[in-house]
N, C-alpha and C. Protein backbone atom coordinates (compact mmCIF):
# COMPACT_ATOMS: atom_id res chain seq x y z
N UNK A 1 47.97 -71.86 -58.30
CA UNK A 1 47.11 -70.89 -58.97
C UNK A 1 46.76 -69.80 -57.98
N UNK A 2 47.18 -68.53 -58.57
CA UNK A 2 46.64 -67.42 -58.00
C UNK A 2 45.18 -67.44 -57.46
N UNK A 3 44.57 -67.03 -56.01
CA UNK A 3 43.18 -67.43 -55.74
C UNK A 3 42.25 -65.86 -56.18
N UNK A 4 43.00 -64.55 -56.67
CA UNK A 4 42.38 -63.64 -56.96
C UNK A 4 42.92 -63.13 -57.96
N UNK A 5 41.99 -61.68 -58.84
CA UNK A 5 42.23 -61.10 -59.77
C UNK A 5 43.71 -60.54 -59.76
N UNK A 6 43.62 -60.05 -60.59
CA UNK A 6 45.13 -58.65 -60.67
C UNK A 6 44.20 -57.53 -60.62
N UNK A 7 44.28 -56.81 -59.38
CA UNK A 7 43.94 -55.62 -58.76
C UNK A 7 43.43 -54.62 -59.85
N UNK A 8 44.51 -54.82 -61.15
CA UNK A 8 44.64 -53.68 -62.33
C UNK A 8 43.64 -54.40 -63.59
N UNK A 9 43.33 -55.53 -63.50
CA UNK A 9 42.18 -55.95 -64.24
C UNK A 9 40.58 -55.01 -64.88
N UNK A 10 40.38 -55.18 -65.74
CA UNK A 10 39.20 -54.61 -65.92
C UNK A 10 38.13 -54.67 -65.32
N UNK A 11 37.75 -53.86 -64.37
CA UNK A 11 36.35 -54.94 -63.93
C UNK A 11 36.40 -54.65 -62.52
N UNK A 12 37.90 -55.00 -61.91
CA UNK A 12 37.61 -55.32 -61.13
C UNK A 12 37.30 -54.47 -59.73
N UNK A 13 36.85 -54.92 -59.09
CA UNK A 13 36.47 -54.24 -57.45
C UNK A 13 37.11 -54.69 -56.47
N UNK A 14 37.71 -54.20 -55.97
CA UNK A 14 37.95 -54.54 -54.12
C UNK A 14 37.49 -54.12 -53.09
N UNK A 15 36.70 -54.65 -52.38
CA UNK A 15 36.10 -54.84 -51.42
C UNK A 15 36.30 -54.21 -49.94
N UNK A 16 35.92 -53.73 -48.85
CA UNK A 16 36.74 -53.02 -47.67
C UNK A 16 37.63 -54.41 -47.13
N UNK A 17 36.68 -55.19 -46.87
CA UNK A 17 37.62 -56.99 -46.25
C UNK A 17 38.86 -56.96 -46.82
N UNK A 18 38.93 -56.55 -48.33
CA UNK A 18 39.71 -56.85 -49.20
C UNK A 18 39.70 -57.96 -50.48
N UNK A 19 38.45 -58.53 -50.36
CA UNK A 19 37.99 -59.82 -51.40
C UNK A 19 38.01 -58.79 -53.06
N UNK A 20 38.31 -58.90 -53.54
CA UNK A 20 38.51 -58.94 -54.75
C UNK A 20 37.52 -59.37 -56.08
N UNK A 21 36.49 -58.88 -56.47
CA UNK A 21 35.67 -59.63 -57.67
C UNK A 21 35.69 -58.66 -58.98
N UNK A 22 35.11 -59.24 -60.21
CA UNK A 22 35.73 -58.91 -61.18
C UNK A 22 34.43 -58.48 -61.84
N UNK A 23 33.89 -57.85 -62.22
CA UNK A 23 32.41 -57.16 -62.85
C UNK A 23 32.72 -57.40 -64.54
N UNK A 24 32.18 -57.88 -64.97
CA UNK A 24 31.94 -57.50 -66.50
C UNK A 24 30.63 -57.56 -67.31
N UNK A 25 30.63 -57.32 -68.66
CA UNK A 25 29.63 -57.93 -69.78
C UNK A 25 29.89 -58.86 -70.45
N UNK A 26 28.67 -59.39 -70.35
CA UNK A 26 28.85 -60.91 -71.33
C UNK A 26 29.19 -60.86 -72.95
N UNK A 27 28.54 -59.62 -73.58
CA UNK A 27 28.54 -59.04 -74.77
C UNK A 27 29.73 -58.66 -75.05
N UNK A 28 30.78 -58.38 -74.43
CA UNK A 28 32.09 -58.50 -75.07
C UNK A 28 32.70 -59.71 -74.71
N UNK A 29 34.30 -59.63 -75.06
CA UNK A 29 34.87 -60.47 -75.24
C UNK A 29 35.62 -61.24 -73.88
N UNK A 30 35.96 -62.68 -73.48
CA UNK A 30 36.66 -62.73 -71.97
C UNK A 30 37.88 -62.29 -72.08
N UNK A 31 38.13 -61.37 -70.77
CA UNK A 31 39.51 -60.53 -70.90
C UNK A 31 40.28 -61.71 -70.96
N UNK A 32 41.67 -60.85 -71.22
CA UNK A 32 42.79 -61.38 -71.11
C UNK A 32 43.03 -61.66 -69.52
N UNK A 33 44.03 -62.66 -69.23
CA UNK A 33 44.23 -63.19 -67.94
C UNK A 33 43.81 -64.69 -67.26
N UNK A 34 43.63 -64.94 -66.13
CA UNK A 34 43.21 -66.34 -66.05
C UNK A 34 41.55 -66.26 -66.16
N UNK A 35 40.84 -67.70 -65.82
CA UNK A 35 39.94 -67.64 -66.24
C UNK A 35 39.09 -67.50 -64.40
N UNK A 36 37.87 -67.28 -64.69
CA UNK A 36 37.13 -67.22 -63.40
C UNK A 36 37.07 -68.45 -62.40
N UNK A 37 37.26 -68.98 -61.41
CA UNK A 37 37.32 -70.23 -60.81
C UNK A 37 35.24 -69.99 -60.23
N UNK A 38 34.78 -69.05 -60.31
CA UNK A 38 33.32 -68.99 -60.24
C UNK A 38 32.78 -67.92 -60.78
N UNK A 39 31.82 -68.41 -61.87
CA UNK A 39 30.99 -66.72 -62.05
C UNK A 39 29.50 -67.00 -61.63
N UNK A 40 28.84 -65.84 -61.42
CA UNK A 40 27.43 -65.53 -60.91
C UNK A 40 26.97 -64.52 -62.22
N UNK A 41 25.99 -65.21 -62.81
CA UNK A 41 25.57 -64.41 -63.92
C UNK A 41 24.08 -64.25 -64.29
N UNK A 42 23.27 -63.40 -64.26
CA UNK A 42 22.35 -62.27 -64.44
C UNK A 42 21.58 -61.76 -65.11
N UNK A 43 21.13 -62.87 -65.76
CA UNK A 43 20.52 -63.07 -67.04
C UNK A 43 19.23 -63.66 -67.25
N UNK A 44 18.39 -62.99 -68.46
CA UNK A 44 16.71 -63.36 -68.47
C UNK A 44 16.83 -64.08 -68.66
N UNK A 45 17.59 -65.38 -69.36
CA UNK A 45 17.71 -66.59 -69.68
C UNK A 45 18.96 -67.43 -69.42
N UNK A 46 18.80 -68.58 -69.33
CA UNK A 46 20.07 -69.59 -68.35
C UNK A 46 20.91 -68.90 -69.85
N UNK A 47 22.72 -69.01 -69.65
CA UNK A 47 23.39 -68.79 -70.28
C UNK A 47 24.05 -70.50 -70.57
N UNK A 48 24.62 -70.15 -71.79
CA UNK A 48 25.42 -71.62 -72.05
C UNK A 48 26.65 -71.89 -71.25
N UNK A 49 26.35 -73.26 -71.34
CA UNK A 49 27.51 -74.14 -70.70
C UNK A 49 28.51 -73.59 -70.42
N UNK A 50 29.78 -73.07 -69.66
CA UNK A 50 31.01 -72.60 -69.66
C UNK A 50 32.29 -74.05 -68.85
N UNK A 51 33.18 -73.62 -69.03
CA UNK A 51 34.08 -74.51 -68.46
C UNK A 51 34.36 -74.23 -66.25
N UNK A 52 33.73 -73.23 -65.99
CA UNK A 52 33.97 -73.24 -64.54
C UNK A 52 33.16 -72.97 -63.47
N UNK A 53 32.97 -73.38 -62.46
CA UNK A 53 31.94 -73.43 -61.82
C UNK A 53 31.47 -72.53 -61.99
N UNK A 54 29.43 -72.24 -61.79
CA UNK A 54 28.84 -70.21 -61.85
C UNK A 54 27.27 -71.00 -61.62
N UNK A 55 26.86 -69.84 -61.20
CA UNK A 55 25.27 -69.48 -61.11
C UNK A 55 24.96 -68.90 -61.49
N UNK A 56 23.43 -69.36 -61.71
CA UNK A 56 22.91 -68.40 -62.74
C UNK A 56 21.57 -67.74 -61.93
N UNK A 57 21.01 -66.75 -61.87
CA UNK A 57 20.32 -66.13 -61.39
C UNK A 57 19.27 -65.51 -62.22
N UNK A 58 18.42 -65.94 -62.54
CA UNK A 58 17.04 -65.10 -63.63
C UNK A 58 16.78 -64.05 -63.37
N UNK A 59 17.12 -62.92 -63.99
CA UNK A 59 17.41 -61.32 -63.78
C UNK A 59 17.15 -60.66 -64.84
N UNK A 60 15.99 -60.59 -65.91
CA UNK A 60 15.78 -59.37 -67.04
C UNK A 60 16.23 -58.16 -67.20
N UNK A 61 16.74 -57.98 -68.12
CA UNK A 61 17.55 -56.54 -68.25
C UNK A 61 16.93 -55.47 -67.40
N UNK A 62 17.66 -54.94 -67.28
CA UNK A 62 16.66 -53.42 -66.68
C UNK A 62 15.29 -53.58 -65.26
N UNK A 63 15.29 -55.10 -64.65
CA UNK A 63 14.47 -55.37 -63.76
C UNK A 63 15.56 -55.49 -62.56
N UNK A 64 14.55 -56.01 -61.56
CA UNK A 64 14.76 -57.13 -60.57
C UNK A 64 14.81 -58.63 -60.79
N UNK A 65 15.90 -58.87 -60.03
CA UNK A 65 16.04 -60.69 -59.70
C UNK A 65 14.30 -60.74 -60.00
N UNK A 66 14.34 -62.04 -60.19
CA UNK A 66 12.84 -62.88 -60.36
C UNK A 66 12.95 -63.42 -58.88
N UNK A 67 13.50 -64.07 -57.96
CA UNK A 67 13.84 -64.63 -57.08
C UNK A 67 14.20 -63.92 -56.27
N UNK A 68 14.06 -63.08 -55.39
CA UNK A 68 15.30 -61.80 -54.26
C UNK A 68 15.72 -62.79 -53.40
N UNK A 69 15.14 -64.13 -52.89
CA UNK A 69 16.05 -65.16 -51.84
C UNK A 69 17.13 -65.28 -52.61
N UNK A 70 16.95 -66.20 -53.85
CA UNK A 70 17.75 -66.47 -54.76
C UNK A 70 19.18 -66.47 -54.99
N UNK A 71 17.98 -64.87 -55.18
CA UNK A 71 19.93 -63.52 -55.39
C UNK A 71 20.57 -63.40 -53.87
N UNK A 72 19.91 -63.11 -52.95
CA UNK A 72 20.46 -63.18 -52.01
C UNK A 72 21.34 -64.49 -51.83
N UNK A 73 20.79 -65.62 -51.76
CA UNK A 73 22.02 -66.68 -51.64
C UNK A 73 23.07 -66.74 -52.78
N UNK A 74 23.33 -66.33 -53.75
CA UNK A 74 24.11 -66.06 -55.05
C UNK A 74 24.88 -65.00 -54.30
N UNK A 75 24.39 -63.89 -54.46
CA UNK A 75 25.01 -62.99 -53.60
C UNK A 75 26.54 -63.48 -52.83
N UNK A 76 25.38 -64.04 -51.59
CA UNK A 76 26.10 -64.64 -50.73
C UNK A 76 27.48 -65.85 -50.84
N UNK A 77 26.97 -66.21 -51.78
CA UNK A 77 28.37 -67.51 -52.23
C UNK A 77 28.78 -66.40 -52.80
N UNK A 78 28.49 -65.63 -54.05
CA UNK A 78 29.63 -64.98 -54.63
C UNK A 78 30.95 -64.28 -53.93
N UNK A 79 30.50 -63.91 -52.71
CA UNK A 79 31.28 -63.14 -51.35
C UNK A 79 31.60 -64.03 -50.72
N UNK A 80 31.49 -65.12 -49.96
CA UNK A 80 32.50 -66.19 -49.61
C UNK A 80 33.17 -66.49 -50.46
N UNK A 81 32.96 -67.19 -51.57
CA UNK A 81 33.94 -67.97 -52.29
C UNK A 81 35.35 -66.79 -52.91
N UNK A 82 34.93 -65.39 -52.63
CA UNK A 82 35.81 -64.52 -52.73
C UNK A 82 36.70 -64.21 -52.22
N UNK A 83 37.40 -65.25 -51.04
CA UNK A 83 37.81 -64.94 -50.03
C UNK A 83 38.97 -65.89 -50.62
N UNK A 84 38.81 -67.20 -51.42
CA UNK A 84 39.87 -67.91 -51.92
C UNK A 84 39.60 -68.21 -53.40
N UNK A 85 38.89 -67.63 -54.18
CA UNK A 85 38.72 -68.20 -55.45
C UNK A 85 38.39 -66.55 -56.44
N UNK A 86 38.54 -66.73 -57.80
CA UNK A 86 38.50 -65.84 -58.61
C UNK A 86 37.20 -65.46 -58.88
N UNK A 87 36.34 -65.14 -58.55
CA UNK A 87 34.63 -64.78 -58.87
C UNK A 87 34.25 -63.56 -59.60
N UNK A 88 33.60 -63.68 -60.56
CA UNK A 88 33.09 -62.68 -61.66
C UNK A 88 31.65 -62.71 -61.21
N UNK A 89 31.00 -61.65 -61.60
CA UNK A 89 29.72 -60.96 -61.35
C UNK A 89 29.44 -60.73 -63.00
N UNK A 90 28.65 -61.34 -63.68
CA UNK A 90 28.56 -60.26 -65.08
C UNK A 90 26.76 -60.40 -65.35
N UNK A 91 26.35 -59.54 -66.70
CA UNK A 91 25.51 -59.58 -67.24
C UNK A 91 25.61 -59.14 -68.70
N UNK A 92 24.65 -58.62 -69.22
CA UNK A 92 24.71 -59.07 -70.83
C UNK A 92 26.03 -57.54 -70.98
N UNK A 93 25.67 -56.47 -70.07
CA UNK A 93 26.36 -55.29 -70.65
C UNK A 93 27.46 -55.05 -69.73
N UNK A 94 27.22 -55.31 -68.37
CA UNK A 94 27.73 -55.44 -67.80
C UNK A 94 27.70 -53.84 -66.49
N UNK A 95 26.85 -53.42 -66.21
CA UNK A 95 26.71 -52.07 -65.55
C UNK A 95 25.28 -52.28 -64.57
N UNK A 96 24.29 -52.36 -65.15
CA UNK A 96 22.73 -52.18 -64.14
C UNK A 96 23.06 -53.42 -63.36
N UNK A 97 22.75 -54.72 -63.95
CA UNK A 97 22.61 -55.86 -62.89
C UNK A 97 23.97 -56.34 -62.02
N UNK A 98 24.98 -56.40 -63.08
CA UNK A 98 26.16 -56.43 -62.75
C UNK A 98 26.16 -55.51 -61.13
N UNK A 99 26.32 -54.15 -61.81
CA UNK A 99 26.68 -52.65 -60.30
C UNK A 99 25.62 -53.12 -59.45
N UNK A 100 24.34 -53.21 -59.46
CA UNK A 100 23.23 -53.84 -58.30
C UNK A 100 23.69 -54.77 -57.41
N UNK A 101 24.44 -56.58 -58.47
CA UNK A 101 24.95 -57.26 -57.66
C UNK A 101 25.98 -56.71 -56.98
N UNK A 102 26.79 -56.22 -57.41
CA UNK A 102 28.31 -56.06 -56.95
C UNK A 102 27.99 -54.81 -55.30
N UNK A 103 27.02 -53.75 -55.77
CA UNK A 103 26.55 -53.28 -54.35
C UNK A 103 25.74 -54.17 -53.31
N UNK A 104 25.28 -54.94 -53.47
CA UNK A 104 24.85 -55.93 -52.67
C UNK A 104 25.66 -56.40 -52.05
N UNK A 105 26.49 -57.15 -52.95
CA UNK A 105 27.84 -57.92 -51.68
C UNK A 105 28.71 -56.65 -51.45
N UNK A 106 28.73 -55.28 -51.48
CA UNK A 106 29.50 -54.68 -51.02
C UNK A 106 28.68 -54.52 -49.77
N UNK A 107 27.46 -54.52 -49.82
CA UNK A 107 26.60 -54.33 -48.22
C UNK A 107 26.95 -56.01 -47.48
N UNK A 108 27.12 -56.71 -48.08
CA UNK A 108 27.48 -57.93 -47.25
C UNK A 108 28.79 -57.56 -46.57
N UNK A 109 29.70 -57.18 -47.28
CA UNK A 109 30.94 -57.00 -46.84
C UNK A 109 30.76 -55.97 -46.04
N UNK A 110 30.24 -55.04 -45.59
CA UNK A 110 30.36 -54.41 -44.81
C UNK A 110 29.91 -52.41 -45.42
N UNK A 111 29.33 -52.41 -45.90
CA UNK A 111 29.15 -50.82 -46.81
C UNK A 111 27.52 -50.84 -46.26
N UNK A 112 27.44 -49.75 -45.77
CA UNK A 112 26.16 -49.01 -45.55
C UNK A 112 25.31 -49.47 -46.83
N UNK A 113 23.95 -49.93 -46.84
CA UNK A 113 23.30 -50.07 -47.94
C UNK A 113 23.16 -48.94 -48.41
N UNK A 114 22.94 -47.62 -47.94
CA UNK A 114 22.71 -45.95 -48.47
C UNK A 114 23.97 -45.77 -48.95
N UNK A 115 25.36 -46.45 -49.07
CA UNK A 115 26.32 -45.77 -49.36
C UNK A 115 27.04 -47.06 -50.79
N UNK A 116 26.50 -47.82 -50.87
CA UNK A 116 26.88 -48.94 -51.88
C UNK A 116 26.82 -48.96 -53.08
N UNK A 117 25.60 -47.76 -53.52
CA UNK A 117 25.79 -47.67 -54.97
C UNK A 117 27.05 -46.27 -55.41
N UNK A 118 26.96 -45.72 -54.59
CA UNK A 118 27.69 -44.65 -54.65
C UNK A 118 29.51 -45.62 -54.58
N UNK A 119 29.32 -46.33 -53.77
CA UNK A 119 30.80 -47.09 -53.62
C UNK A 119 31.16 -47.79 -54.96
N UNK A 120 30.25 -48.61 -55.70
CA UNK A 120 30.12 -49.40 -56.60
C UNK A 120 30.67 -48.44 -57.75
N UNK A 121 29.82 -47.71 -57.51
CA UNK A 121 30.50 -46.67 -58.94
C UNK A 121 31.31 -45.87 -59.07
N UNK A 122 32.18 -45.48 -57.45
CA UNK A 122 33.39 -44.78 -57.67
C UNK A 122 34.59 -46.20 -57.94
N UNK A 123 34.22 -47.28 -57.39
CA UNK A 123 35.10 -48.45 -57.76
C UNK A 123 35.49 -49.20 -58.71
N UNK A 124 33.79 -48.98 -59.52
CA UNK A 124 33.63 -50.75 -60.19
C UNK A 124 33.13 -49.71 -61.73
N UNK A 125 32.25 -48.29 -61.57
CA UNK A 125 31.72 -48.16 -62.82
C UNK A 125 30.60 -47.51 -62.57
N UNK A 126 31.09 -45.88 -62.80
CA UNK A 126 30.33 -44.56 -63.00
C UNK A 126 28.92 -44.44 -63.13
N UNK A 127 28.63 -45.57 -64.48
CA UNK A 127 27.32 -45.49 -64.28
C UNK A 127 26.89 -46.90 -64.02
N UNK A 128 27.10 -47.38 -63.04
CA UNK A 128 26.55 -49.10 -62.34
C UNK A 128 24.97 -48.52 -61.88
N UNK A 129 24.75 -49.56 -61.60
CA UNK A 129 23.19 -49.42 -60.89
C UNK A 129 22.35 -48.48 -61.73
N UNK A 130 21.48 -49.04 -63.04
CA UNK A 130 21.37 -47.91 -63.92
C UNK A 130 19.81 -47.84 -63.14
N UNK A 131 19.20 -48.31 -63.03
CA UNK A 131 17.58 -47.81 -62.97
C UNK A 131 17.65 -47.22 -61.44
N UNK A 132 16.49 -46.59 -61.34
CA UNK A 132 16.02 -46.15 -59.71
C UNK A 132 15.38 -47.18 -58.98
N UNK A 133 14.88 -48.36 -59.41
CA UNK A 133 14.12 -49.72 -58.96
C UNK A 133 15.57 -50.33 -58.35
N UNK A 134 16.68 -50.40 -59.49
CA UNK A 134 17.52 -51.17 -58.44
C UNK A 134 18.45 -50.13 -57.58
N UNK A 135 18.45 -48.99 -57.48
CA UNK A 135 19.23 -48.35 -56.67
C UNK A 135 18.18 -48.39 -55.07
N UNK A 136 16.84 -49.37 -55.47
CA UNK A 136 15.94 -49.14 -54.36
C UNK A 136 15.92 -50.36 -53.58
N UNK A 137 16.31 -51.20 -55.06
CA UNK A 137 16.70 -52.32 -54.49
C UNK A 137 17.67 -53.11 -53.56
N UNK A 138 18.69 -51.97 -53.76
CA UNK A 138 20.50 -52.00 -53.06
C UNK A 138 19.85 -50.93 -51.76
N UNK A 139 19.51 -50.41 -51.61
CA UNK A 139 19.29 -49.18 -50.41
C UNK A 139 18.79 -49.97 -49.49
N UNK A 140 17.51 -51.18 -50.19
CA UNK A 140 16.64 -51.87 -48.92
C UNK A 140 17.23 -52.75 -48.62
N UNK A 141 18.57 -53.56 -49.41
CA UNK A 141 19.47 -55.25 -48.96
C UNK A 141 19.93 -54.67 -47.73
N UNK A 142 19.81 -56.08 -47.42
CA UNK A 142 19.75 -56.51 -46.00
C UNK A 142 21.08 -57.54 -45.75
N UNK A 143 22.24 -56.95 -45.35
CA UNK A 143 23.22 -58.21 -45.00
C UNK A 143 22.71 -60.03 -44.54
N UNK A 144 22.22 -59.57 -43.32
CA UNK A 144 21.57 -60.49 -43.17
C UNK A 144 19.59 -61.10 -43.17
């Protein structure tokens, strides 16, 4: 089994390292292709059961994580396990919490926190990171 996306996938992002993750919304449908070997998902409420490993992270639309350690360790597995496994990032629409996470581990990986939402959305999705709370939120993450 392939351990990453297809580059040309919907969604997806690549990383400067080169790790590979796949952004979507829950509200549509699962693309075509294989299935996620981990997702990290972003939601005011636990989501149902799925068939492959994921975390879930308590995240209200249009807010902040409830937890910022939390997310930070979510975060953090989501970007290791990216290194050999298929990992999705999603939320209900797939753009504010989704682009927030996905600039986060782009500051893990190595992206200026001042330059991550701007990266996120020439990569992953124009308008990612929708509120000014989380573009304040991605400016202040902290790799470590």
């Amino acid at each position: 089994m392939s351990n990453e996306w297809d580059a040309d996938c919907p969604g997806a992002l690549r990383l400067p390292s080169g790790r590979l993750l796949r952004g979507r919304g829950l509200r549509g449908s699962i693309p075509d292709g294989p299935a996620p070997d981990f997702g990290l998902y972003l939601l005011g409420t636990e989501p149902a059961p799925i068939p492959w490993d994921d975390r879930w992270v308590r995240w209200p639309d249009f807010r902040l994580p409830a937890d910022r350690d939390d997310a930070r360790e979510a975060f953090r597995e989501a970007w290791q396990r990216a290194t050999t496994e298929r990992v999705e990032i999603a939320c209900a629409g797939g753009r504010g919490r989704t682009g927030t996470a996905l600039a986060c581990i782009a500051v893990l990986d190595g992206v200026p926190a001042r330059e991550a939402v701007a990266f996120v959305r020439e990569h992953y999705n124009p308008r990612a990171v929708e509120t000014p709370w989380q573009r304040r939120y991605v400016a202040n993450f902290r790799a470590s």
